[in-house]
Protein backbone atom coordinates (compact mmCIF):
# COMPACT_ATOMS: atom_id res chain seq x y z
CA UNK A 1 -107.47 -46.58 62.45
CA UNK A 2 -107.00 -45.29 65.85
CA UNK A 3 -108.42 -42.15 67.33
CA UNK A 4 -106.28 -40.39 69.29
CA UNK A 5 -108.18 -39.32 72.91
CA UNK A 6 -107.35 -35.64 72.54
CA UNK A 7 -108.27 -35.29 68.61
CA UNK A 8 -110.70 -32.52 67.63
CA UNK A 9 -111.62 -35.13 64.54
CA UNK A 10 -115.42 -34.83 64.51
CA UNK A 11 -115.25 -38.37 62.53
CA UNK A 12 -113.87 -41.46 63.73
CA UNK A 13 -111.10 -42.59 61.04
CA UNK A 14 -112.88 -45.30 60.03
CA UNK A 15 -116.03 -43.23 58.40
CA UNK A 16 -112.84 -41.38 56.27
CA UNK A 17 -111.44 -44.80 55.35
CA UNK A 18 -115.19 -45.70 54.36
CA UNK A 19 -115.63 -42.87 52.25
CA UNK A 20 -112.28 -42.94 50.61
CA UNK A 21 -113.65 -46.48 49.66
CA UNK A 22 -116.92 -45.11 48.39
CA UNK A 23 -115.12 -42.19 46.57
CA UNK A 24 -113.06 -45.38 44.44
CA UNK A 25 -116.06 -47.32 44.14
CA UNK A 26 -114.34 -50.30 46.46
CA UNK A 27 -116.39 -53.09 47.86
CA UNK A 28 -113.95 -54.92 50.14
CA UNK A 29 -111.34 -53.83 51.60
CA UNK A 30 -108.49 -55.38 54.07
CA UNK A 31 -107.14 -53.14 56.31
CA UNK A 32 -104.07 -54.33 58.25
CA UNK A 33 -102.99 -52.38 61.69
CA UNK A 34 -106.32 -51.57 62.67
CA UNK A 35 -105.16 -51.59 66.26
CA UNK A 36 -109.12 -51.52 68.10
CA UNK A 37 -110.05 -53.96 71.26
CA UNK A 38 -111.18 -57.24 70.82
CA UNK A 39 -113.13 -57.96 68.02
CA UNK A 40 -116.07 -56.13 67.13
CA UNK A 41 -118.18 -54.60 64.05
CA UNK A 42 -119.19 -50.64 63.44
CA UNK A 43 -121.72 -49.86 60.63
CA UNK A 44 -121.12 -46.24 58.97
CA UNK A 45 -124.30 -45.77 57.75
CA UNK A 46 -123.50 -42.82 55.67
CA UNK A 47 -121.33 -44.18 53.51
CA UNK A 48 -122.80 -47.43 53.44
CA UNK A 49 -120.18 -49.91 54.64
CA UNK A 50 -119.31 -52.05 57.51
CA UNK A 51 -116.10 -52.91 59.80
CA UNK A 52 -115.01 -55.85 60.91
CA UNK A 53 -112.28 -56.61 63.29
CA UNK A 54 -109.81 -58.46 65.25
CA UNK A 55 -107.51 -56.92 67.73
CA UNK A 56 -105.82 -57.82 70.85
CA UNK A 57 -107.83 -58.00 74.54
CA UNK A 58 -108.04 -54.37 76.41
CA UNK A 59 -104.99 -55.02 79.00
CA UNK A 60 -102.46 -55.42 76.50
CA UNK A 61 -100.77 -52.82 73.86
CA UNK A 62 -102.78 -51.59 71.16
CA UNK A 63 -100.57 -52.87 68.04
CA UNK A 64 -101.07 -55.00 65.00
CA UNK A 65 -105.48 -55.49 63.86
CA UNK A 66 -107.05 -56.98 61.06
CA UNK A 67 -109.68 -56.20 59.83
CA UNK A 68 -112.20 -56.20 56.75
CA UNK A 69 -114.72 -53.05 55.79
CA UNK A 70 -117.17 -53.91 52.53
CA UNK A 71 -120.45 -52.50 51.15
CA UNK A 72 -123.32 -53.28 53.15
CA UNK A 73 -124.95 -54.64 50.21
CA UNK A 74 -122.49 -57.74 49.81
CA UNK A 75 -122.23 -57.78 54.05
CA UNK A 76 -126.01 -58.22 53.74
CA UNK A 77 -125.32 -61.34 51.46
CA UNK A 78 -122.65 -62.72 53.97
CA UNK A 79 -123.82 -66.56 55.20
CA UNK A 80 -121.58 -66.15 58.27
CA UNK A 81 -119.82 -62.98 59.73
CA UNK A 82 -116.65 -62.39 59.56
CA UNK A 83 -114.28 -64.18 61.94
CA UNK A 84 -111.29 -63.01 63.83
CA UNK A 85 -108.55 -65.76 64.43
CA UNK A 86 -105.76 -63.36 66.24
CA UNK A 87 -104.99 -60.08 66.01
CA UNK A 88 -103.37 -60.17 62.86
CA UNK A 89 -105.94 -62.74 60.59
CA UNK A 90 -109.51 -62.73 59.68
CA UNK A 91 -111.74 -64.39 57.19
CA UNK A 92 -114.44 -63.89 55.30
CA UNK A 93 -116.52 -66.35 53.27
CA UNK A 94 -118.27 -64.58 50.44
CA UNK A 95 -121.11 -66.47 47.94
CA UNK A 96 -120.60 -65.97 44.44
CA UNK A 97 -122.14 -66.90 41.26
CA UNK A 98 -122.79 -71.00 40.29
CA UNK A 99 -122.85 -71.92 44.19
CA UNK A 100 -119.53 -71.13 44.38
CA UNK A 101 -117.86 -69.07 47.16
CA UNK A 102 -114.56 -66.64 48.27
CA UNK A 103 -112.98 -67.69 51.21
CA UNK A 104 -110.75 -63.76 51.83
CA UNK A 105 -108.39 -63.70 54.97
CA UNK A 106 -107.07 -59.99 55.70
CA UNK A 107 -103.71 -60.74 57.13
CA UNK A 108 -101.15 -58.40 59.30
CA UNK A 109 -97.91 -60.32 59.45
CA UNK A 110 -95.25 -59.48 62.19
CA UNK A 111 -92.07 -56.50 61.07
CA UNK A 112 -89.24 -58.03 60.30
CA UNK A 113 -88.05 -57.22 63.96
CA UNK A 114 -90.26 -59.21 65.27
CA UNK A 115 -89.48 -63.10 67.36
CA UNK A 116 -88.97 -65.94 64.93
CA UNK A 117 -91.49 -67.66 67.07
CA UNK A 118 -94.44 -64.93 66.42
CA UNK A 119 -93.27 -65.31 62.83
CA UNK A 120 -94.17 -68.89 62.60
CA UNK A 121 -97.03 -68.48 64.67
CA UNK A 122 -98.69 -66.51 62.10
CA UNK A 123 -97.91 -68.53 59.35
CA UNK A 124 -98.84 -71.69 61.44
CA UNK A 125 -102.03 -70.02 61.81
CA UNK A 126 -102.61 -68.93 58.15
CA UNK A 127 -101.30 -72.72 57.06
CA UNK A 128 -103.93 -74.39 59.03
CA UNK A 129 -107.29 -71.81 57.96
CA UNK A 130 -105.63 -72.50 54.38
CA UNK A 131 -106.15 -76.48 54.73
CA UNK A 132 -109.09 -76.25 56.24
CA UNK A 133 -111.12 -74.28 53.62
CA UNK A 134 -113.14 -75.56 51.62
CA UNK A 135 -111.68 -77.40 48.99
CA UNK A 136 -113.71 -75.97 46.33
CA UNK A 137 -113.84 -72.30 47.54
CA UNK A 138 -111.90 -69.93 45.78
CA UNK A 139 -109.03 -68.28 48.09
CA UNK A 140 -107.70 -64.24 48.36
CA UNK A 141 -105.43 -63.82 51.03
CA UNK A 142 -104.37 -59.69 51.10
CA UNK A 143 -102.81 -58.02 53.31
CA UNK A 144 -99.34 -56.06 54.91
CA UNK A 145 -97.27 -58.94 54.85
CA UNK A 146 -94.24 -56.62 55.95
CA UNK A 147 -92.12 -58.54 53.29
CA UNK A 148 -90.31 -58.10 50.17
CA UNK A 149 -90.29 -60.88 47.91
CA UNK A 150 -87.83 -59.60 45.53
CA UNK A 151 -88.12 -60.69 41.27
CA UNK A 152 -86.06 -63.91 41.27
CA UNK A 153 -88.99 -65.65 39.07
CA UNK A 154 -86.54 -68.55 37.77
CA UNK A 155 -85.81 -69.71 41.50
CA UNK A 156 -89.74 -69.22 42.64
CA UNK A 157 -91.17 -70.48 38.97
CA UNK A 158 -94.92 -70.27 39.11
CA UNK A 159 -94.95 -68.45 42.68
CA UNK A 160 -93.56 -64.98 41.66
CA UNK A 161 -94.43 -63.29 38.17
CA UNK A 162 -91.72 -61.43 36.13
CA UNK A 163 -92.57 -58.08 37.07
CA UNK A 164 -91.14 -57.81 41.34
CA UNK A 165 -89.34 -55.54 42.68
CA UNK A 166 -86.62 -54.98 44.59
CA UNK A 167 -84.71 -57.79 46.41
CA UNK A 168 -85.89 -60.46 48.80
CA UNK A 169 -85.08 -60.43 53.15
CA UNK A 170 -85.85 -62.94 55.60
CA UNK A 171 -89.61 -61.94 55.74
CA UNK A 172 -89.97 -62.25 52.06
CA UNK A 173 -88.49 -66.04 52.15
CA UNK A 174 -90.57 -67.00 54.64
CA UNK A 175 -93.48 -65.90 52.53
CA UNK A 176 -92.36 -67.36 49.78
CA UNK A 177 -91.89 -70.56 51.38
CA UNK A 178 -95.22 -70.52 52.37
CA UNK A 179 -96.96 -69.69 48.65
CA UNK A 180 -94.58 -72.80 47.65
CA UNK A 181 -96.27 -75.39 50.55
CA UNK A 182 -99.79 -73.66 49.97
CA UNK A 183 -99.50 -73.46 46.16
CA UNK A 184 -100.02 -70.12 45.75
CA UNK A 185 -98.79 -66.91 43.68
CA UNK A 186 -97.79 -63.39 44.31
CA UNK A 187 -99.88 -61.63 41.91
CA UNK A 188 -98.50 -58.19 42.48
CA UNK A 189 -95.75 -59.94 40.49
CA UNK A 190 -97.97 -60.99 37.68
CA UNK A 191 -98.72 -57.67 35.67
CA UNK A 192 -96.23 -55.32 33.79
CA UNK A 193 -96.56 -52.14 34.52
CA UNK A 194 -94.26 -48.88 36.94
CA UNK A 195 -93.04 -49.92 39.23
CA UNK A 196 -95.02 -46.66 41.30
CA UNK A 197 -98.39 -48.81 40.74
CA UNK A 198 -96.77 -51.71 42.15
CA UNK A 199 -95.03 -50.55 45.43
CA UNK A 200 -96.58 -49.64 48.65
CA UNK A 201 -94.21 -48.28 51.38
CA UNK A 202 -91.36 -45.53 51.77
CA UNK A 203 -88.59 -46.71 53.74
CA UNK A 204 -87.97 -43.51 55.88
CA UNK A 205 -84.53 -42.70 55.77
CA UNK A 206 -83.91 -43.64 52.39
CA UNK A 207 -86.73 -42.96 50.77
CA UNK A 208 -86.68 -46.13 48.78
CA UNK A 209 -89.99 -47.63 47.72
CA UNK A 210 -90.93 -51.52 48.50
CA UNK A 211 -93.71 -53.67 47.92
CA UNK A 212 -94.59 -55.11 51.66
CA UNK A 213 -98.67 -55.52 50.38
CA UNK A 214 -99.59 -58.89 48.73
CA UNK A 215 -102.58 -60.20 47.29
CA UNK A 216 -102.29 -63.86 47.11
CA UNK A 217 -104.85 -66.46 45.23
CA UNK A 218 -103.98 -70.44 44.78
CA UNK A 219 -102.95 -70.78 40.78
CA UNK A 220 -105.47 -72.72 39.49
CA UNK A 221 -107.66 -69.44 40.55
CA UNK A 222 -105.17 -66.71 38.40
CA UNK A 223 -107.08 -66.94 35.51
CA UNK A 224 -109.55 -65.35 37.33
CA UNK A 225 -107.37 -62.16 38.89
CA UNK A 226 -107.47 -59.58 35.72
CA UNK A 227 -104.94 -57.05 37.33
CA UNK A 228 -103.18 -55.96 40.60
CA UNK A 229 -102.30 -52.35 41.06
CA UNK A 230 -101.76 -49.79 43.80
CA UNK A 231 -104.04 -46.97 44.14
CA UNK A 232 -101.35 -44.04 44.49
CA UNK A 233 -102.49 -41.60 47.89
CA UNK A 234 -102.77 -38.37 46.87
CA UNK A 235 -99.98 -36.39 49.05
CA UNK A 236 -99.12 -32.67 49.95
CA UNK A 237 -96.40 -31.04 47.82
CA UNK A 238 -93.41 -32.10 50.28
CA UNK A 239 -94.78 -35.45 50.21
CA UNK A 240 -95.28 -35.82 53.72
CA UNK A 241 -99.17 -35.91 54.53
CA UNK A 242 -101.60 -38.24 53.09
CA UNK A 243 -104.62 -35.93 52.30
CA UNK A 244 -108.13 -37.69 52.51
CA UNK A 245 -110.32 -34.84 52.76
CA UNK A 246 -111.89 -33.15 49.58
CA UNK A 247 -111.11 -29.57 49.97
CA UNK A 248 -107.32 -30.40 50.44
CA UNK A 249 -107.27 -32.24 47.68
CA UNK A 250 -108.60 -29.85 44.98
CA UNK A 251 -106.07 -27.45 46.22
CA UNK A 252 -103.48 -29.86 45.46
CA UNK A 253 -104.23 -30.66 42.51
CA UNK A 254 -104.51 -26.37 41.90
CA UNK A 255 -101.07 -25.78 43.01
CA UNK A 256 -99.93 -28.89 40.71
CA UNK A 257 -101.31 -27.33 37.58
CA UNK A 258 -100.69 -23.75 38.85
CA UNK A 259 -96.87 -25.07 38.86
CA UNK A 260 -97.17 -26.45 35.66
CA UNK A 261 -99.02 -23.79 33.49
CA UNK A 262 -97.70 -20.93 35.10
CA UNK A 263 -94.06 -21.06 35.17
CA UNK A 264 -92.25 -18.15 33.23
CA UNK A 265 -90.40 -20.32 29.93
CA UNK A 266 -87.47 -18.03 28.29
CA UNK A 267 -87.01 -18.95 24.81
CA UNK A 268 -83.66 -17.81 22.83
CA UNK A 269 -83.46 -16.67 19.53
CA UNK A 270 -81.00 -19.37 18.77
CA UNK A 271 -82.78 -22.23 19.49
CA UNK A 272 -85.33 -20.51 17.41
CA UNK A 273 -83.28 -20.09 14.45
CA UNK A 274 -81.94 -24.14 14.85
CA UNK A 275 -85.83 -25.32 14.18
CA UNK A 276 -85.93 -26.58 10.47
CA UNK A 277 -87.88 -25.14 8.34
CA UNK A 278 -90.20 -26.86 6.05
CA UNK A 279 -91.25 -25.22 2.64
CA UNK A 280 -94.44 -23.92 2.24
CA UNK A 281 -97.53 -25.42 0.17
CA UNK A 282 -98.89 -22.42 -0.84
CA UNK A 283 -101.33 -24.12 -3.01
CA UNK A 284 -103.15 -24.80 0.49
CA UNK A 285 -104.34 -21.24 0.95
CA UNK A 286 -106.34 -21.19 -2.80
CA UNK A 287 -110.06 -21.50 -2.55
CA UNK A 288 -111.37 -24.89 -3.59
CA UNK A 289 -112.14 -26.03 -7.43
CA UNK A 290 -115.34 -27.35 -8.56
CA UNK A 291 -114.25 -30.50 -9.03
CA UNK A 292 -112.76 -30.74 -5.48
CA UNK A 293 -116.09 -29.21 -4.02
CA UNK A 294 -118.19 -31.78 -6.10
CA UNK A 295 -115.50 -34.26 -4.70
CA UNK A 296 -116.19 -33.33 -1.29
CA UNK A 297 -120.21 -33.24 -1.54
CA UNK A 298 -119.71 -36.51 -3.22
CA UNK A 299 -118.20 -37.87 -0.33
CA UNK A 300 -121.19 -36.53 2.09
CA UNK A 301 -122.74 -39.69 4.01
CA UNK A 302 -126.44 -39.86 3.45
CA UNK A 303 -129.41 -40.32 6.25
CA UNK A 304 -127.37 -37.77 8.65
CA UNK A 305 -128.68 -35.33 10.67
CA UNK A 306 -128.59 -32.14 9.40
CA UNK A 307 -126.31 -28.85 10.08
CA UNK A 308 -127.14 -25.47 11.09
CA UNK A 309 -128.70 -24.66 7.83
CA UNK A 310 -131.28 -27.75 7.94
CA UNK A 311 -130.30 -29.13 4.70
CA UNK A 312 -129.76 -33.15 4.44
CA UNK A 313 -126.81 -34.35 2.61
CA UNK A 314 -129.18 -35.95 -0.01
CA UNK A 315 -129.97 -32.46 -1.32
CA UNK A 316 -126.62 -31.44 -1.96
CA UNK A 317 -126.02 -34.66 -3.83
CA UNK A 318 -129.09 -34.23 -5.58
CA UNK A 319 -128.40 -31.06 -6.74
CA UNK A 320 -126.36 -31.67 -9.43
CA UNK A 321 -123.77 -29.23 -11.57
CA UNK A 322 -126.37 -25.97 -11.14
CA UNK A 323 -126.30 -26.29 -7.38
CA UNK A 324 -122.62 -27.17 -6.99
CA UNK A 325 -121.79 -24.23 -9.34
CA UNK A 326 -123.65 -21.89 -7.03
CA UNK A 327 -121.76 -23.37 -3.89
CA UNK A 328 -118.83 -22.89 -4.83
C-alpha cells in the first residue's frame, strides 16, 4: 500500500486497491502489510470506500499494517470505528440482521523468521480481543497469517477441513494451536475445489504455491460461511507483474486468445485416415412425409408468439389435412 516518494503514480495505491474492490463487487476487505503511520482513515470518494488502519509510530520502520477498506454504505452503518490494537490487528464490529452483530479482526501475523516472542505476542493479543468479544457476536478473523497449516484433518478433527494443502511448519502449528484453544476452523480447508483457488503465495525460488491467507470463524458459526476461494490476480504472460489497470488487462487477455486461436495446427493424413468412420443414414437427407410433417405441427405448443410469418400455432393445427397437404 505504500507509495514510493519518487513514483509518477497519479493515484495513491489505495484508490487502485479500492477500485479493484469495486470492479469484484467486494464490500470488506482485510488488507495485511499496509505499512502507513499510525493509525488513521482515507475516504476515496470515487470509488466509494473507506480505509482503515493500524501501523507502527513515524520513528520506527515502515513494516507489517493492518488494515480494513469497505463500502461506505456499510462504514456509514458502523456503531463504532474501526480500532487498531498494533500494527498487525484491527477490529471491526459490524450490525447485522435480528440485532445481531460481526465482530472482523484483519490480522498480519509475524514471517516465520520472525522472534518467538513477537510470535506469541500476536497471538497473546488476538487470544485476549477473542475472549473479550461479545459472547453472542459472530467472529471472522482474515488475514496473512504467514502460515501453512498443512491437510492432516484426522490429527486437527474439526479445526482443518479435508481439502489443505501442502504440509504444516512451525507457523502453521502455532496457528493451529490457537483455532484448537479458541475453537475455531480453517475454512480455506472446508471446500473441495483446485487447489489454484485455494492457494495464495509463490515461494520465489521454487515457485511452489502455499496457502499463508486464512479466514477463520468459531464452528458453531460454519454453517453460516457458504464458500472460501481465492480470487486469482490477473498476471502478465511471464507471470511476473500483477496488472490492476484496465487497459493492461484487455491486452492480456488479447494475447491469451491471440495464442490460442491463432496458432498454425498441422494435421497428417494418417491420423486422418485412423478416425472411424460411421455409416451414413442417408434416409436423413429425404424431404419430410406427411405424416412426419402432421407429426411435427402436431407437436406445435399453443398460445406462442408467433414467427416471421405472423401465423399462431393454433392455425396450423387447425388446419387440418388440406392445409398440411399444401405445407408440405
Amino acid at each position: 500500500m505504500l507509495d514510493k516518494t519518487s513514483s509518477d503514480r497519479p493515484e495513491r495505491r489505495s484508490v487502485l486497491v479500492a477500485h479493484k474492490l469495486l470492479r469484484l463487487n467486494i464490500d470488506i476487505a482485510a488488507l495485511s502489510e499496509v505499512r502507513f503511520w499510525d493509525k488513521g482513515s482515507l475516504n476515496e470518494h470515487g470509488a466509494g470506500y473507506t480505509i482503515y488502519w493500524s501501523g507502527r509510530q513515524p520513528e520506527q520502520r515502515r513494516i507489517s499494517g493492518a488494515g480494513i477498506m469497505i463500502k461506505d454504505s456499510l462504514a456509514s452503518k458502523l456503531e463504532t470505528l474501526p480500532t487498531g490494537h498494533s500494527d498487525r490487528i484491527m477490529s471491526m464490529r459490524l450490525p447485522l440482521d435480528k440485532n445481531q452483530h460481526l465482530t472482523l479482526l484483519s490480522v498480519y501475523a509475524p514471517t516465520l523468521q520472525a522472534e518467538p516472542l513477537e510470535k506469541d505476542s500476536f497471538y497473546s493479543e488476538l487470544g485476549r480481543l477473542l475472549t473479550n468479544t461479545h459472547a453472542g457476536d459472530k467472529v471472522l478473523i482474515l488475514g496473512d497469517f504467514n502460515a501453512r497449516v498443512g491437510r492432516d484433518s484426522d490429527a486437527w478433527n474439526g479445526i482443518l477441513g479435508r481439502h489443505g494443502v501442502g504440509n504444516c511448519n512451525y507457523n502453521g502449528r502455532l496457528l493451529l494451536g490457537f483455532c484448537a484453544e479458541h475453537q475455531l476452523t480453517v475454512t480455506n480447508t472446508v471446500f473441495q475445489q483446485k487447489d489454484r483457488l485455494k492457494t495464495t503465495w509463490m515461494h520465489p525460488r521454487s515457485k511452489h504455491w502455499h496457502l499463508l491467507d486464512y479466514i477463520l470463524v468459531r464452528k458453531q458459526d460454519l454453517r453460516d460461511v457458504l464458500h472460501t476461494r481465492i480470487q486469482s490476480p490477473l498476471r502478465s504472460s511471464d507471470g511476473q507483474q500483477l496488472l490492476t489497470e484496465k487497459p493492461d488487462i484487455l491486452t492480456r487477455w488479447a494475447e491469451h486468445f491471440n495464442t490460442l486461436f491463432s496458432t498454425d495446427r498441422s494435421v497428417q493424413d494418417a491420423a486422418l485416415h485412423r478416425i472411424p468412420h460411421l455409416p451414413l443414414i442417408e434416409e436423413l437427407d429425404d424431404p419430410p412425409t406427411l405424416e412426419e410433417t402432421i407429426t411435427a405441427i402436431g407437436q406445435l405448443k399453443s398460445h406462442k408468439a408467433t414467427g416471421i410469418d405472423g401465423i399462431p400455432p393454433e392455425i396450423w393445427k387447425k388446419g387440418g389435412v388440406v392445409l398440411h397437404g399444401k405445407l408440405h
